[in-house]
PDB file of N, CA and C in Angstrom:
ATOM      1  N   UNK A   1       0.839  -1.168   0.000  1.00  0.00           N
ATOM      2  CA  UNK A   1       0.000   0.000   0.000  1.00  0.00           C
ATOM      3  C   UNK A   1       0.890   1.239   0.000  1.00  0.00           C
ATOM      4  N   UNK A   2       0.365   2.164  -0.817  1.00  0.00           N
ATOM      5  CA  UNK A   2       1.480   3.550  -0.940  1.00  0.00           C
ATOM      6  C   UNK A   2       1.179   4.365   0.202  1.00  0.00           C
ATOM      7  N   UNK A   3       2.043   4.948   0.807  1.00  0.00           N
ATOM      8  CA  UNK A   3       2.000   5.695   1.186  1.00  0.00           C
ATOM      9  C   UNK A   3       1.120   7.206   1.186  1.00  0.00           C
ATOM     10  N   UNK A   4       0.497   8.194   2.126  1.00  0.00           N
ATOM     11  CA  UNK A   4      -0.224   9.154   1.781  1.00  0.00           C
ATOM     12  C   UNK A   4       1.338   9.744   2.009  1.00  0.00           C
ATOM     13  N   UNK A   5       0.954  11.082   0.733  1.00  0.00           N
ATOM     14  CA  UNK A   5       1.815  12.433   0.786  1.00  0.00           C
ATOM     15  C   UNK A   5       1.773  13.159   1.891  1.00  0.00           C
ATOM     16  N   UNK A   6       2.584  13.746   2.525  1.00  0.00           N
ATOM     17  CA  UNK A   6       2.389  14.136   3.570  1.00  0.00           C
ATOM     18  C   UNK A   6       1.557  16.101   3.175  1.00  0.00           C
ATOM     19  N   UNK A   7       0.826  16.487   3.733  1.00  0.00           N
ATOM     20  CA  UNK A   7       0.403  17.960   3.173  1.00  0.00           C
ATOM     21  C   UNK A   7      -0.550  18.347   4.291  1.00  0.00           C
ATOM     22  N   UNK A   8      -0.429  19.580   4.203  1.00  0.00           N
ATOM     23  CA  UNK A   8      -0.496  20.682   5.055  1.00  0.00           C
ATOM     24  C   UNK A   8      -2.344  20.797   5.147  1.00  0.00           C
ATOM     25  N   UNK A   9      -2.755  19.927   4.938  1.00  0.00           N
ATOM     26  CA  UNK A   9      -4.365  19.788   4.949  1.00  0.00           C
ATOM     27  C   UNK A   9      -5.119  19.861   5.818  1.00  0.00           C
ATOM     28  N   UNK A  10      -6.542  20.519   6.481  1.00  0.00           N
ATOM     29  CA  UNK A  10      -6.769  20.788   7.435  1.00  0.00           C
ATOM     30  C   UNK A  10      -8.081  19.205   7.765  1.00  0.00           C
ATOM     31  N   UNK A  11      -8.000  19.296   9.255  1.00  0.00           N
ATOM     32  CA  UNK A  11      -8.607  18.311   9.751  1.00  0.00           C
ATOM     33  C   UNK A  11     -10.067  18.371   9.728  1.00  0.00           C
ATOM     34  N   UNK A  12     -11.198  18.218   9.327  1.00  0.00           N
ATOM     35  CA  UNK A  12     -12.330  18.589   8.625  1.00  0.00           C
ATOM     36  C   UNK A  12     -13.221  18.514   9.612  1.00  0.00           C
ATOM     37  N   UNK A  13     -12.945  17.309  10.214  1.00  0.00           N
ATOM     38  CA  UNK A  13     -13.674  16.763  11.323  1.00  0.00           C
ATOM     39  C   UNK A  13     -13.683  17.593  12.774  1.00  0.00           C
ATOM     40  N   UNK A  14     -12.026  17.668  12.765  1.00  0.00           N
ATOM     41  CA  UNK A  14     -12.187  18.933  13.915  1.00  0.00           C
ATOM     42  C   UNK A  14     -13.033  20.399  13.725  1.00  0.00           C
ATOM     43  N   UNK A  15     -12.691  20.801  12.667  1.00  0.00           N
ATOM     44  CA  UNK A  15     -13.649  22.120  11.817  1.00  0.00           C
ATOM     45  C   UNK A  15     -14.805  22.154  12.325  1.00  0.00           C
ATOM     46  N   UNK A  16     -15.349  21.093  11.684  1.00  0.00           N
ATOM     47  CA  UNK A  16     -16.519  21.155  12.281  1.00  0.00           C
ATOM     48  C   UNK A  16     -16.978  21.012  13.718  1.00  0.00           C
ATOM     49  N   UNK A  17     -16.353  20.173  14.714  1.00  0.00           N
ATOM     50  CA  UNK A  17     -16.279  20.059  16.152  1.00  0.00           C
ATOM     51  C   UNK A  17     -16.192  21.723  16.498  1.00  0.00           C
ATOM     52  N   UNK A  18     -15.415  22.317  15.806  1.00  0.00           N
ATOM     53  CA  UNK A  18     -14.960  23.746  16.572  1.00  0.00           C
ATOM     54  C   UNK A  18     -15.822  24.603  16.015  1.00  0.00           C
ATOM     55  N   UNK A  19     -16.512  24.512  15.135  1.00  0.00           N
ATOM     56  CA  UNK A  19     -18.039  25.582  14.607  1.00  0.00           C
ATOM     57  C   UNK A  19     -19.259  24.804  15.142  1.00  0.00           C
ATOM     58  N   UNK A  20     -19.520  23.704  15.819  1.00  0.00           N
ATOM     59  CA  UNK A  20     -20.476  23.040  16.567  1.00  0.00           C
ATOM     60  C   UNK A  20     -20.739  23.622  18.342  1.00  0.00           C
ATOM     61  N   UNK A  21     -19.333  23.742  18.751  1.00  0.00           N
ATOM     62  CA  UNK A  21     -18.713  24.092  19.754  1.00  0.00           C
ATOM     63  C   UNK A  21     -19.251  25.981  19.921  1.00  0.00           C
ATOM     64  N   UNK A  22     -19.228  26.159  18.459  1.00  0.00           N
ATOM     65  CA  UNK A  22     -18.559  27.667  18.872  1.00  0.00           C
ATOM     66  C   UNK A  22     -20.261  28.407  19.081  1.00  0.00           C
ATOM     67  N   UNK A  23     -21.099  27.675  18.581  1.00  0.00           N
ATOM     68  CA  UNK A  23     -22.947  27.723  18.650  1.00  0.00           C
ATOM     69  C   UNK A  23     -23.550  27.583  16.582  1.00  0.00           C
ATOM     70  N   UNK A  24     -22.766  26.995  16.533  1.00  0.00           N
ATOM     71  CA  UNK A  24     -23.682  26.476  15.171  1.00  0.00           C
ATOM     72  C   UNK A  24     -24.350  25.609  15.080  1.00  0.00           C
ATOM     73  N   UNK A  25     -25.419  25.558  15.114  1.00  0.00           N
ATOM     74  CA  UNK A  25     -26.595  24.039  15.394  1.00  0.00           C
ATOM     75  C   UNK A  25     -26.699  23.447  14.085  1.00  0.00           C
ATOM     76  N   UNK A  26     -27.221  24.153  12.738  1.00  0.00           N
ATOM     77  CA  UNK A  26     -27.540  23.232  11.536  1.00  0.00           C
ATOM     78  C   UNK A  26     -26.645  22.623  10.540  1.00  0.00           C
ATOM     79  N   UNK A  27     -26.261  21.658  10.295  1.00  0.00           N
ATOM     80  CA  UNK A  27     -25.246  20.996   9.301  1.00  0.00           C
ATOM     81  C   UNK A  27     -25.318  22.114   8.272  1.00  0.00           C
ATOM     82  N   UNK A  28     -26.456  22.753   7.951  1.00  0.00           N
ATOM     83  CA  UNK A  28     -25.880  23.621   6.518  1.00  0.00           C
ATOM     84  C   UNK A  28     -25.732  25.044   6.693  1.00  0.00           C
ATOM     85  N   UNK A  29     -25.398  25.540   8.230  1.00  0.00           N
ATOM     86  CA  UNK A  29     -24.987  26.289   8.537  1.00  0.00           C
ATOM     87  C   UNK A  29     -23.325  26.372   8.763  1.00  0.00           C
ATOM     88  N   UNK A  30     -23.143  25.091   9.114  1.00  0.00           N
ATOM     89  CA  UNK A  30     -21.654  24.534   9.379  1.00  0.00           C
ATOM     90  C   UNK A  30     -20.984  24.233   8.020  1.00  0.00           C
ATOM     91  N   UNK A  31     -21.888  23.858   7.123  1.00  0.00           N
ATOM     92  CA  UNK A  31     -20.970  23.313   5.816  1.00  0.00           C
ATOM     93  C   UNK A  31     -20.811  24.995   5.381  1.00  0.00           C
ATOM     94  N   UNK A  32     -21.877  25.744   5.179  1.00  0.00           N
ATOM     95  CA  UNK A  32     -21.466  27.162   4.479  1.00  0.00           C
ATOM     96  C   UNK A  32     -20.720  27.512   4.872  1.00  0.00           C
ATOM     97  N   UNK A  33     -20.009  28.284   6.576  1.00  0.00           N
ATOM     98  CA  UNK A  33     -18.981  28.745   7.087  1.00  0.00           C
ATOM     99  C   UNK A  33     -18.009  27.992   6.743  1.00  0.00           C
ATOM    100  N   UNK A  34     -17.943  26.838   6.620  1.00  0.00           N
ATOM    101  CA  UNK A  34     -16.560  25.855   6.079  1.00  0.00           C
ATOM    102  C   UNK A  34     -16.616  26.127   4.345  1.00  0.00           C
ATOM    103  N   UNK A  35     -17.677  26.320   3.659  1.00  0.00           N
ATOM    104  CA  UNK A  35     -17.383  26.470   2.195  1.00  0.00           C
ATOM    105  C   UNK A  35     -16.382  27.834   1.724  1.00  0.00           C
ATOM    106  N   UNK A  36     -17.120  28.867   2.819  1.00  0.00           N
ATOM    107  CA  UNK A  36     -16.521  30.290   3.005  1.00  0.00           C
ATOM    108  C   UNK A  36     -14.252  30.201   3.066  1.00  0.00           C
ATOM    109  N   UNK A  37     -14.508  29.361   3.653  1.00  0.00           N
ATOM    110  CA  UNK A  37     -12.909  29.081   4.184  1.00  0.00           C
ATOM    111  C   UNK A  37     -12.226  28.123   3.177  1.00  0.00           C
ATOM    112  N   UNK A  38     -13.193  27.716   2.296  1.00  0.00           N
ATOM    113  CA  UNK A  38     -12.304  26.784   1.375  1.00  0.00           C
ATOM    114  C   UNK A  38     -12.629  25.179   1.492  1.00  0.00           C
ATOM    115  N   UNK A  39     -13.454  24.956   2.469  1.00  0.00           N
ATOM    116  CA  UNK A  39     -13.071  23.464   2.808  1.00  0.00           C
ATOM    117  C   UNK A  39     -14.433  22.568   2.154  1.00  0.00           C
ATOM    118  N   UNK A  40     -14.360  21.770   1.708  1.00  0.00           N
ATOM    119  CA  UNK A  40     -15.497  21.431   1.311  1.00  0.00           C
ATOM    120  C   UNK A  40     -16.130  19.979   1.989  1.00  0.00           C
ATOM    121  N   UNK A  41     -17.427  20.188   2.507  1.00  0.00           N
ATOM    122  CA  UNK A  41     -17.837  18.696   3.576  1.00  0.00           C
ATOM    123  C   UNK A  41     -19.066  19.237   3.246  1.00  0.00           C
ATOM    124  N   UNK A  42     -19.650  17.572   3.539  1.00  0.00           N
ATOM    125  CA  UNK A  42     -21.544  17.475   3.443  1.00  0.00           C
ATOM    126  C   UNK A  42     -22.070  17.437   3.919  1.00  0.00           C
ATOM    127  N   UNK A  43     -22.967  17.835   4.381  1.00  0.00           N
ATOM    128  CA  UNK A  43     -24.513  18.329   5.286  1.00  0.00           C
ATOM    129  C   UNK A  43     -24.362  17.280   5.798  1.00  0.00           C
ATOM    130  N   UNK A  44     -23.828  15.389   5.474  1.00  0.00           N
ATOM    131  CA  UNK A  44     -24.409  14.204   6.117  1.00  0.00           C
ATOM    132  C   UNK A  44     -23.043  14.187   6.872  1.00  0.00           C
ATOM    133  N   UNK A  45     -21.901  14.586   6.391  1.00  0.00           N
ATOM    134  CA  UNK A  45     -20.384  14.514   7.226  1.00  0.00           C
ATOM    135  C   UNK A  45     -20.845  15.401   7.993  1.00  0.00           C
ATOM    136  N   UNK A  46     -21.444  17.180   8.408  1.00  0.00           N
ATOM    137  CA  UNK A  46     -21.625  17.574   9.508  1.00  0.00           C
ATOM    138  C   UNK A  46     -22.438  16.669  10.820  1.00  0.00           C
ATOM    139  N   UNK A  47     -23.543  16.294   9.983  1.00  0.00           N
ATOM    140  CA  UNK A  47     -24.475  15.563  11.050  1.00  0.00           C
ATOM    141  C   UNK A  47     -23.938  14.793  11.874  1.00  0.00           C
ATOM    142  N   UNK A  48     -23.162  13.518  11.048  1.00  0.00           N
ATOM    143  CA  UNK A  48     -22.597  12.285  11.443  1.00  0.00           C
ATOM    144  C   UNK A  48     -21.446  12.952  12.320  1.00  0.00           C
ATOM    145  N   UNK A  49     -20.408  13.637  12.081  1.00  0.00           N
ATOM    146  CA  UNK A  49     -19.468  14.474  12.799  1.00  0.00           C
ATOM    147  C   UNK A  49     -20.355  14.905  14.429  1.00  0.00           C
ATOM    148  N   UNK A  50     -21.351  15.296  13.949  1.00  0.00           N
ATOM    149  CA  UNK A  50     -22.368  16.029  15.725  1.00  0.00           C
ATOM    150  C   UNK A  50     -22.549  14.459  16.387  1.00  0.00           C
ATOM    151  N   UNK A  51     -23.348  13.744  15.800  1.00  0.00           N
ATOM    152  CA  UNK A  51     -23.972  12.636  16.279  1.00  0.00           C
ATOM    153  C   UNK A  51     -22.643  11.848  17.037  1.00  0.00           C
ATOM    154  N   UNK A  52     -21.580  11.503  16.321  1.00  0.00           N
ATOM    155  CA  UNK A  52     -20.290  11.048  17.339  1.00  0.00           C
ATOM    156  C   UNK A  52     -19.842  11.918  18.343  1.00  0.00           C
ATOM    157  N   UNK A  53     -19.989  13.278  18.438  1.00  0.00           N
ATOM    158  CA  UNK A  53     -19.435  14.049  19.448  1.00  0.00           C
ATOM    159  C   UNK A  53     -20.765  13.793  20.889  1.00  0.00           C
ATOM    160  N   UNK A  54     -21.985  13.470  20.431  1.00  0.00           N
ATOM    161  CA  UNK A  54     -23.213  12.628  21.210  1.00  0.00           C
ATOM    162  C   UNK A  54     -22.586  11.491  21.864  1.00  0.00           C
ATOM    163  N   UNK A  55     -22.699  10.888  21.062  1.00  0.00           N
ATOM    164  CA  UNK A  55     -22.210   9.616  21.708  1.00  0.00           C
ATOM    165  C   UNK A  55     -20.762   9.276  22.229  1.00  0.00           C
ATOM    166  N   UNK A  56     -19.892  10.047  22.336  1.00  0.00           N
ATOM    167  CA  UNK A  56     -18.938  10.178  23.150  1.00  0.00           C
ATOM    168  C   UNK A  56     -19.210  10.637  25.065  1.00  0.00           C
ATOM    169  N   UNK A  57     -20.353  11.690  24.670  1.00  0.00           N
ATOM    170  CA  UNK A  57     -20.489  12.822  25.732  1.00  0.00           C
ATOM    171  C   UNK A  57     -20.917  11.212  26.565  1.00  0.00           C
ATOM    172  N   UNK A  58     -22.192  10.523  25.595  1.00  0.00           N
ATOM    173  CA  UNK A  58     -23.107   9.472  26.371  1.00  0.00           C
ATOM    174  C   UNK A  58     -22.375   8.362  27.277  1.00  0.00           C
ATOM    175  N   UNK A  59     -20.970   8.095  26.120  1.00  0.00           N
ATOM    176  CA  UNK A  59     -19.739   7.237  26.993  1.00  0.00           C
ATOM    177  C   UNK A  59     -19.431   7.441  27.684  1.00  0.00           C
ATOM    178  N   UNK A  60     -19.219   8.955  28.038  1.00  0.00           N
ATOM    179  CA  UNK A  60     -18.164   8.973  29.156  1.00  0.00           C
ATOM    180  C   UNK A  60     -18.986   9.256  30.281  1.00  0.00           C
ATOM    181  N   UNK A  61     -20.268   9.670  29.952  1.00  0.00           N
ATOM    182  CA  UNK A  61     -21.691   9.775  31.376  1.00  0.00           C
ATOM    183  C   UNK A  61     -21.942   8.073  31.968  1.00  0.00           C
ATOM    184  N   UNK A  62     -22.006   7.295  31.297  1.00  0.00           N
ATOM    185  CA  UNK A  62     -21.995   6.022  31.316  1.00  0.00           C
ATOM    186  C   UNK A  62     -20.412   5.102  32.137  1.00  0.00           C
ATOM    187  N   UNK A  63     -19.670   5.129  31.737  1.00  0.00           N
ATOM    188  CA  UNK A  63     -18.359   5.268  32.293  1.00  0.00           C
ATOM    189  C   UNK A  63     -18.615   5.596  34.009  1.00  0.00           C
ATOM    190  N   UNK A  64     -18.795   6.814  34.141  1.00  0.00           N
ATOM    191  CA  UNK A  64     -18.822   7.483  35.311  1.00  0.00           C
ATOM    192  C   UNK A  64     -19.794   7.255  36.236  1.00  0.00           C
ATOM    193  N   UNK A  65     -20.749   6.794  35.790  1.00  0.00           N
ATOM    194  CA  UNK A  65     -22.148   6.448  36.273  1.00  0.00           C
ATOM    195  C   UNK A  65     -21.492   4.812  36.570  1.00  0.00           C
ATOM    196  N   UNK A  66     -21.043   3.517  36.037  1.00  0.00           N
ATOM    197  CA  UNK A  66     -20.421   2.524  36.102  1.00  0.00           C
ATOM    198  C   UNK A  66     -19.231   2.852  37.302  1.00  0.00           C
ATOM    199  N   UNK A  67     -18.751   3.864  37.553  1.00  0.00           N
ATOM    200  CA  UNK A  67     -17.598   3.301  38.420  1.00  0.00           C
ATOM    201  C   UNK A  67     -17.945   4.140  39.816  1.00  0.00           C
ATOM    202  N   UNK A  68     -18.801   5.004  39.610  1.00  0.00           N
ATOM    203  CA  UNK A  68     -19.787   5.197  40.923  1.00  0.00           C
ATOM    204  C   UNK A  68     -20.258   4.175  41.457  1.00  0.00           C
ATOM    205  N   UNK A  69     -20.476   3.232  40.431  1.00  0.00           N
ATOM    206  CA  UNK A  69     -21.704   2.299  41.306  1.00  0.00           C
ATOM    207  C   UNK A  69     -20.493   1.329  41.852  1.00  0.00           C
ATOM    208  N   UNK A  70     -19.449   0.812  41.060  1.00  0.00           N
ATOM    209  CA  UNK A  70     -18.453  -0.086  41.116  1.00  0.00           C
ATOM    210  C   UNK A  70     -18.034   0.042  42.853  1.00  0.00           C
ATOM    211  N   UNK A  71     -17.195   1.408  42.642  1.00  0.00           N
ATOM    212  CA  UNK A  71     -16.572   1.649  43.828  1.00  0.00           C
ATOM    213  C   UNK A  71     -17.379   2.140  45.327  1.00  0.00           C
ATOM    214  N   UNK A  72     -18.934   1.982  45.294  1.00  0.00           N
ATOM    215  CA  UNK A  72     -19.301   2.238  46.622  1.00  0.00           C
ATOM    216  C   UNK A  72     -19.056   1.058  47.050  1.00  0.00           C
ATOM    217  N   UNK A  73     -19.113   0.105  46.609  1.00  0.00           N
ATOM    218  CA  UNK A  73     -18.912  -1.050  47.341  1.00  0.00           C
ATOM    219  C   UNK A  73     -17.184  -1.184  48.455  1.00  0.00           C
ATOM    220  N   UNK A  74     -17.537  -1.754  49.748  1.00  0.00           N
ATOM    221  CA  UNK A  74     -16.785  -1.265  50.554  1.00  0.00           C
ATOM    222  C   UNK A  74     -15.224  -2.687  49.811  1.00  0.00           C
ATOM    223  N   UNK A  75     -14.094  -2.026  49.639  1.00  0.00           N
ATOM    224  CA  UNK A  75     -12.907  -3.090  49.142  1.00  0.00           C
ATOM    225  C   UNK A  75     -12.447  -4.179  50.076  1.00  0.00           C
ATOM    226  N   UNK A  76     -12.529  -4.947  49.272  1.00  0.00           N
ATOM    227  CA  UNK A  76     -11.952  -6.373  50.137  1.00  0.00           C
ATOM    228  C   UNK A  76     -10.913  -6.206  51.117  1.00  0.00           C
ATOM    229  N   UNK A  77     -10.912  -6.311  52.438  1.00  0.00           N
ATOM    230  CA  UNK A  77     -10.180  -5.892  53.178  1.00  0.00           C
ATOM    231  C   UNK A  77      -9.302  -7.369  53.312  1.00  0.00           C
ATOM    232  N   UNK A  78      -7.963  -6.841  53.210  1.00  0.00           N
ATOM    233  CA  UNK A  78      -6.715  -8.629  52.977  1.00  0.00           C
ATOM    234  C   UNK A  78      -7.085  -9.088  54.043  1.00  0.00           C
ATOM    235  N   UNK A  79      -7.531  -8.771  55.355  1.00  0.00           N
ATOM    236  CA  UNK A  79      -6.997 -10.097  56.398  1.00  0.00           C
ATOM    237  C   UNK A  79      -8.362 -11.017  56.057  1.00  0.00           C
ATOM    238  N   UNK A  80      -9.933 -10.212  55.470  1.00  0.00           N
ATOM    239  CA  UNK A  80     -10.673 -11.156  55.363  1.00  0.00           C
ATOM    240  C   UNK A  80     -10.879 -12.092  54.369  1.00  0.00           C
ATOM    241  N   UNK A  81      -9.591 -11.841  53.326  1.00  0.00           N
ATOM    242  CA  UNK A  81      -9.264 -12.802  52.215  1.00  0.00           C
ATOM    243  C   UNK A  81      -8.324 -13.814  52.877  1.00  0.00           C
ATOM    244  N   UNK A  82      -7.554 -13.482  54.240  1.00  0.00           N
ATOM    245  CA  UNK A  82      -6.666 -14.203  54.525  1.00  0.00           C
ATOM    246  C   UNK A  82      -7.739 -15.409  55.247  1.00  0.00           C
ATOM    247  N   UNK A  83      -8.356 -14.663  56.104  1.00  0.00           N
ATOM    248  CA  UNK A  83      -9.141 -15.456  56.906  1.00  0.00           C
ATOM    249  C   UNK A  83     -10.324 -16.531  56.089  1.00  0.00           C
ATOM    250  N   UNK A  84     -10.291 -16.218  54.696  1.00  0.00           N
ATOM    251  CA  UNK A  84     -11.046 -16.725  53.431  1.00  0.00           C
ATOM    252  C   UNK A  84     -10.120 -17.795  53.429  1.00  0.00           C
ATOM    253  N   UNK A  85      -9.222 -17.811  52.820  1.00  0.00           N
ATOM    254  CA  UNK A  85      -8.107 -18.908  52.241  1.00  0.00           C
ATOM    255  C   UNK A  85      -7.749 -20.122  53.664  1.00  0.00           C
ATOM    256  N   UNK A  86      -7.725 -19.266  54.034  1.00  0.00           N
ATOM    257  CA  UNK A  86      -6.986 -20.187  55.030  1.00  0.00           C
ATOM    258  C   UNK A  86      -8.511 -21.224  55.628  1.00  0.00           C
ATOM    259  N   UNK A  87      -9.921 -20.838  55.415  1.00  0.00           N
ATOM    260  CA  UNK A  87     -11.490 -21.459  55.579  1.00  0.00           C
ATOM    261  C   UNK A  87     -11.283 -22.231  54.895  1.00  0.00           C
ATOM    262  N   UNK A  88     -10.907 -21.677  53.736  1.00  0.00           N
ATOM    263  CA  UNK A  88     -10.663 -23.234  52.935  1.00  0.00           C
ATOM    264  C   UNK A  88      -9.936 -24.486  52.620  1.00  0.00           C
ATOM    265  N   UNK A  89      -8.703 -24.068  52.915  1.00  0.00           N
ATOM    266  CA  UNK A  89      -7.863 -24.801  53.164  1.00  0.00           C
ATOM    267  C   UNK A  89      -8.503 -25.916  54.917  1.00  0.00           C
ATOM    268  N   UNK A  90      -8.991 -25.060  55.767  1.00  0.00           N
ATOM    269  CA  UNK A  90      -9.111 -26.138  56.646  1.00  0.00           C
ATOM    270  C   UNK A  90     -10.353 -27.057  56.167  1.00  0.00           C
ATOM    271  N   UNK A  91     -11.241 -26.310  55.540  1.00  0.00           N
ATOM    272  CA  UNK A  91     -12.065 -27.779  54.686  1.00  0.00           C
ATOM    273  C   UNK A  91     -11.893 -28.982  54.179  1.00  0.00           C
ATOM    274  N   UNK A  92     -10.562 -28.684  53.382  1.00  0.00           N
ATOM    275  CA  UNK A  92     -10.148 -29.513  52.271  1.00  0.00           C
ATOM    276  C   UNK A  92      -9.595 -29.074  50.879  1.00  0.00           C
ATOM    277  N   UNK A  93      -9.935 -27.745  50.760  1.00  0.00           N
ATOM    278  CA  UNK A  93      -9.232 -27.504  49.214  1.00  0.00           C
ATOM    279  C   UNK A  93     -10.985 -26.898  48.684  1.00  0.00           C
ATOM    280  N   UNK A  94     -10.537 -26.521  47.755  1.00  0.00           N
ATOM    281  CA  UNK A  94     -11.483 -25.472  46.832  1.00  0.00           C
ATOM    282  C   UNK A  94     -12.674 -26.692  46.284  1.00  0.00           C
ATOM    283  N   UNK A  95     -12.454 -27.988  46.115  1.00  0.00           N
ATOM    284  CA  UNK A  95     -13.548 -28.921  45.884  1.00  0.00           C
ATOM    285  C   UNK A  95     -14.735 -28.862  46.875  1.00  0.00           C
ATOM    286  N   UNK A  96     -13.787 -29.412  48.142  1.00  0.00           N
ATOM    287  CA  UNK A  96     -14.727 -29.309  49.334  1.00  0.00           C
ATOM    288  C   UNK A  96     -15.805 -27.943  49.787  1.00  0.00           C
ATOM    289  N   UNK A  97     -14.894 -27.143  49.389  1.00  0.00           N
ATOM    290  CA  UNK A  97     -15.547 -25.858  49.799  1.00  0.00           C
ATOM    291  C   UNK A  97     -16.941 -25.542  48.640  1.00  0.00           C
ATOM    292  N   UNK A  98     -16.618 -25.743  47.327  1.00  0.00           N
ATOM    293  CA  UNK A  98     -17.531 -26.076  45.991  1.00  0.00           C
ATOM    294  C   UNK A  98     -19.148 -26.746  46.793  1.00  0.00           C
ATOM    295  N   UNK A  99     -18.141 -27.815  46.955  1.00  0.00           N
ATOM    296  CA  UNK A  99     -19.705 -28.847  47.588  1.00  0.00           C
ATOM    297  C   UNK A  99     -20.189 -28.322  48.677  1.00  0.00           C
ATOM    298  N   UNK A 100     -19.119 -27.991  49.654  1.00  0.00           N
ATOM    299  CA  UNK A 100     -20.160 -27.020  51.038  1.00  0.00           C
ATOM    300  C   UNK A 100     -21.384 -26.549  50.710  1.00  0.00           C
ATOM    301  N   UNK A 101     -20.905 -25.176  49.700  1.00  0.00           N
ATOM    302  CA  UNK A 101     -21.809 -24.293  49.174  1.00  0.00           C
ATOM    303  C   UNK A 101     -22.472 -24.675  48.387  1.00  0.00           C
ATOM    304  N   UNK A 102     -22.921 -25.880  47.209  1.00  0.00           N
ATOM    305  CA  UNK A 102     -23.845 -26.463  47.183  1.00  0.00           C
ATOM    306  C   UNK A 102     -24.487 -26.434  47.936  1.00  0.00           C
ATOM    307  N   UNK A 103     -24.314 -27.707  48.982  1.00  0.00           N
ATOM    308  CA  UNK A 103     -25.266 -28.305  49.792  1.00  0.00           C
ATOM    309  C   UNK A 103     -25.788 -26.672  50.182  1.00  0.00           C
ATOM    310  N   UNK A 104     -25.452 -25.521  50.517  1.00  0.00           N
ATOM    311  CA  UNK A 104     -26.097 -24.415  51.302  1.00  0.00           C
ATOM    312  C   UNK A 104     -26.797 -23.637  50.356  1.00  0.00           C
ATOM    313  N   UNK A 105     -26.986 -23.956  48.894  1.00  0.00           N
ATOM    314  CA  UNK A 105     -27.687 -23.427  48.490  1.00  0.00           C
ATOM    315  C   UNK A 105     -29.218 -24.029  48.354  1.00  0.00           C
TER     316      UNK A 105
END
């Protein structure tokens, strides 16, 4: 595969992020100010360009909302993993302990 030329070309996608940003709401408000400057993109590249900057915002609300819930939970404190391992071991080994908790369910 050849190589792209390297050139001084502007990033289209950001363009538009930064006239979305700046209070331009309609794709063919955003494509004209970009036609004005030279750059040429389509009413469906503005949209699609907004709609991913959406669903980013939605990721990272989601994300955050996920590790809120994650971390209230209080962290395994070691001695009661110690005091875990070592329960099992006086059972018999991780089989025995398997079947314990069977039978207790």
């Amino acid at each position: 595969m050849a190589k792209r030329a390297v050139s001084e070309s502007v990033n289209k996608s950001e363009e538009i992020r930064k006239l979305v940003k700046s209070g331009l709401k309609k794709p063919a408000e955003v494509q004209a100010k970009l036609a004005d400057r030279g750059i040429k993109v389509s009413a469906q590249m503005v949209s699609t360009v907004k709609s991913n900057m959406r669903a980013r915002k939605s990721a990272r609300k989601i994300g955050r909302r996920r590790a809120i819930a994650n971390s209230s939970a209080p962290p395994t404190d070691l001695r009661t993993l110690a005091r875990f391992i070592r329960g099992v071991h006086e059972v018999g080994g991780i089989g025995e302990a398997r079947k314990i908790l069977k039978e207790l369910e």
